[in-house]
C-alpha atoms as a PDB file:
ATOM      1  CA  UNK A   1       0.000   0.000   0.000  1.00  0.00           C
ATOM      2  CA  UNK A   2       2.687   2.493   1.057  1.00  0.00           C
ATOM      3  CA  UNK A   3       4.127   1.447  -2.814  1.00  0.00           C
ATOM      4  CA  UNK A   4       1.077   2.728  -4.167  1.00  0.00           C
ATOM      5  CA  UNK A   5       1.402   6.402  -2.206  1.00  0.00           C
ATOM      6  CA  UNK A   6       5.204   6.872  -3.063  1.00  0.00           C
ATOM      7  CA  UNK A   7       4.173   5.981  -7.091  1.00  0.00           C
ATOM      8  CA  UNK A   8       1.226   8.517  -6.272  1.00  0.00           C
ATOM      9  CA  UNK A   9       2.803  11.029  -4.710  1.00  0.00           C
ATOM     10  CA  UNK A  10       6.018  10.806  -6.962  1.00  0.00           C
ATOM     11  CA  UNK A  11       3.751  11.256 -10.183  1.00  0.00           C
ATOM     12  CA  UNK A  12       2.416  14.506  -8.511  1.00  0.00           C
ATOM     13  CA  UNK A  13       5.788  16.071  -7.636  1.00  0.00           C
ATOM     14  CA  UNK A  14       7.058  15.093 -11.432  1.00  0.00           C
ATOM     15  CA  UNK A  15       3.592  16.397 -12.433  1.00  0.00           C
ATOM     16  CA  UNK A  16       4.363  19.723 -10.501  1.00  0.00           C
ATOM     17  CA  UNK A  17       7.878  20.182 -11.589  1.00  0.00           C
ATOM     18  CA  UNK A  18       6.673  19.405 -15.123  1.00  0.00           C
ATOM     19  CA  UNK A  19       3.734  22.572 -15.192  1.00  0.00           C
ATOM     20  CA  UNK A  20       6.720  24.812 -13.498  1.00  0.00           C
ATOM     21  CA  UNK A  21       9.403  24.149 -15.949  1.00  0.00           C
ATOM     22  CA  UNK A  22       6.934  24.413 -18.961  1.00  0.00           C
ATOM     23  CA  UNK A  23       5.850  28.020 -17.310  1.00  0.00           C
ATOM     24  CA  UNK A  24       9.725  29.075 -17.501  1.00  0.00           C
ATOM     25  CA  UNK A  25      10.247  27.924 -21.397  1.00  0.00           C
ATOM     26  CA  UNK A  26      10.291  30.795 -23.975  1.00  0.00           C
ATOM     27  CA  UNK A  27       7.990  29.587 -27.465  1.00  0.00           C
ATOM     28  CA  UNK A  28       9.502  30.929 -30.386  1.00  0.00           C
ATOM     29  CA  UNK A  29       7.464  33.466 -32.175  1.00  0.00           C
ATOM     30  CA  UNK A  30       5.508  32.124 -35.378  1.00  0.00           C
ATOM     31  CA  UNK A  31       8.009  34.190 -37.608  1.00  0.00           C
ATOM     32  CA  UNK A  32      10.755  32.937 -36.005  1.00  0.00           C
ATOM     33  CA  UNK A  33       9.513  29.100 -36.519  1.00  0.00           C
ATOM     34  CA  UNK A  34       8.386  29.645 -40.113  1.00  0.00           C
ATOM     35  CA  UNK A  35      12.018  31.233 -40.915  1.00  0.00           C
ATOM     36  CA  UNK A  36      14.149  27.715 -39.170  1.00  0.00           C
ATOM     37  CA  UNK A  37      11.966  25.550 -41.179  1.00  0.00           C
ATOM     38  CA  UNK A  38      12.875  27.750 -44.297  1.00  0.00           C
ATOM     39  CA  UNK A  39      16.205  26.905 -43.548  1.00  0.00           C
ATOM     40  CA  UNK A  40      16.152  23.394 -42.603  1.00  0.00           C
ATOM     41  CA  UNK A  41      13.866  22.517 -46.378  1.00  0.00           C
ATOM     42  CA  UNK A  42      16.387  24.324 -48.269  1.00  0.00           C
ATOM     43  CA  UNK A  43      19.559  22.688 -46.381  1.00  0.00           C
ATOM     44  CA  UNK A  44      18.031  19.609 -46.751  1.00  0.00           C
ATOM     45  CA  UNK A  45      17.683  20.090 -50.295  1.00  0.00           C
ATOM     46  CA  UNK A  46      21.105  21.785 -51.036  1.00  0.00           C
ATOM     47  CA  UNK A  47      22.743  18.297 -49.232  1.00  0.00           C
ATOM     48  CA  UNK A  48      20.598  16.282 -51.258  1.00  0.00           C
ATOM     49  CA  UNK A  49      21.402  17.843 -54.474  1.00  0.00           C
ATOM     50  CA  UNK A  50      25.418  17.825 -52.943  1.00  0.00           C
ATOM     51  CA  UNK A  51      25.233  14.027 -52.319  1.00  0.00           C
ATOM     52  CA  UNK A  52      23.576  13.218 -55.085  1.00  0.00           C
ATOM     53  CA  UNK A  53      26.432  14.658 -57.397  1.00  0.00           C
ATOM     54  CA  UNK A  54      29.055  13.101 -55.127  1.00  0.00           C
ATOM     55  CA  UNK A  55      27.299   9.783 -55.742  1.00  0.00           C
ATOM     56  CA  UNK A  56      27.477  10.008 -59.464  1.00  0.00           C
ATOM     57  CA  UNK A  57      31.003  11.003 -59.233  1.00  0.00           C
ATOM     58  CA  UNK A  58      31.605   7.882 -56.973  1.00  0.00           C
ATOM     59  CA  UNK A  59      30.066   5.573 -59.048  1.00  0.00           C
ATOM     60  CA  UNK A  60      30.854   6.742 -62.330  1.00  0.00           C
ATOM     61  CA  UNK A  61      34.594   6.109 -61.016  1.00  0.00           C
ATOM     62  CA  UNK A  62      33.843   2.939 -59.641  1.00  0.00           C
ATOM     63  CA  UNK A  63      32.283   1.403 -62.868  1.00  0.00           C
ATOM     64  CA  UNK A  64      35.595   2.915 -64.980  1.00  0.00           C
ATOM     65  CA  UNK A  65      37.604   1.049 -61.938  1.00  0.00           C
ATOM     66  CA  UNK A  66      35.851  -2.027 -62.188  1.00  0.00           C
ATOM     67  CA  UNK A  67      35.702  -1.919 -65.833  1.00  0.00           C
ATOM     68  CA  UNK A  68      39.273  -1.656 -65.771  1.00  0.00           C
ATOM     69  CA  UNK A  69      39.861  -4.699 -63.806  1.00  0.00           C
ATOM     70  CA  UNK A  70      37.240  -6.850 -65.783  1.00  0.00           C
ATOM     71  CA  UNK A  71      38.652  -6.893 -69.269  1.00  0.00           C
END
């Protein structure tokens, strides 16, 4: 029984802590969020784009390399 009041009374200190700590956090502004995500698509993009070239570069050396070896 005194297992079940400790779980209680734990969940309602984390509870607590959890409502005062969200209180204390500062929420980006809408402008702010929809500039970061601007960012992030066009990074992800620009890396695709960068591996993507990389990757033809690899493998267009690896098939000369292999095609070296195989005759």
């Amino acid at each position: 029984m005194t297992d079940v009041r400790v779980w209680v009374q734990n969940t309602r200190d984390y509870v607590g802590e959890l409502r005062a700590e969200m209180r204390r956090v500062t929420w980006p502004s809408r402008k702010q969020v929809e500039g970061t995500t601007a960012v992030v698509i066009i990074s992800v993009f620009l890396f695709a784009g960068y591996f993507a070239v990389i990757d033809r570069i690899l493998a267009a050396g690896v098939n000369k390399l292999l095609g070296y070896f195989s005759k």
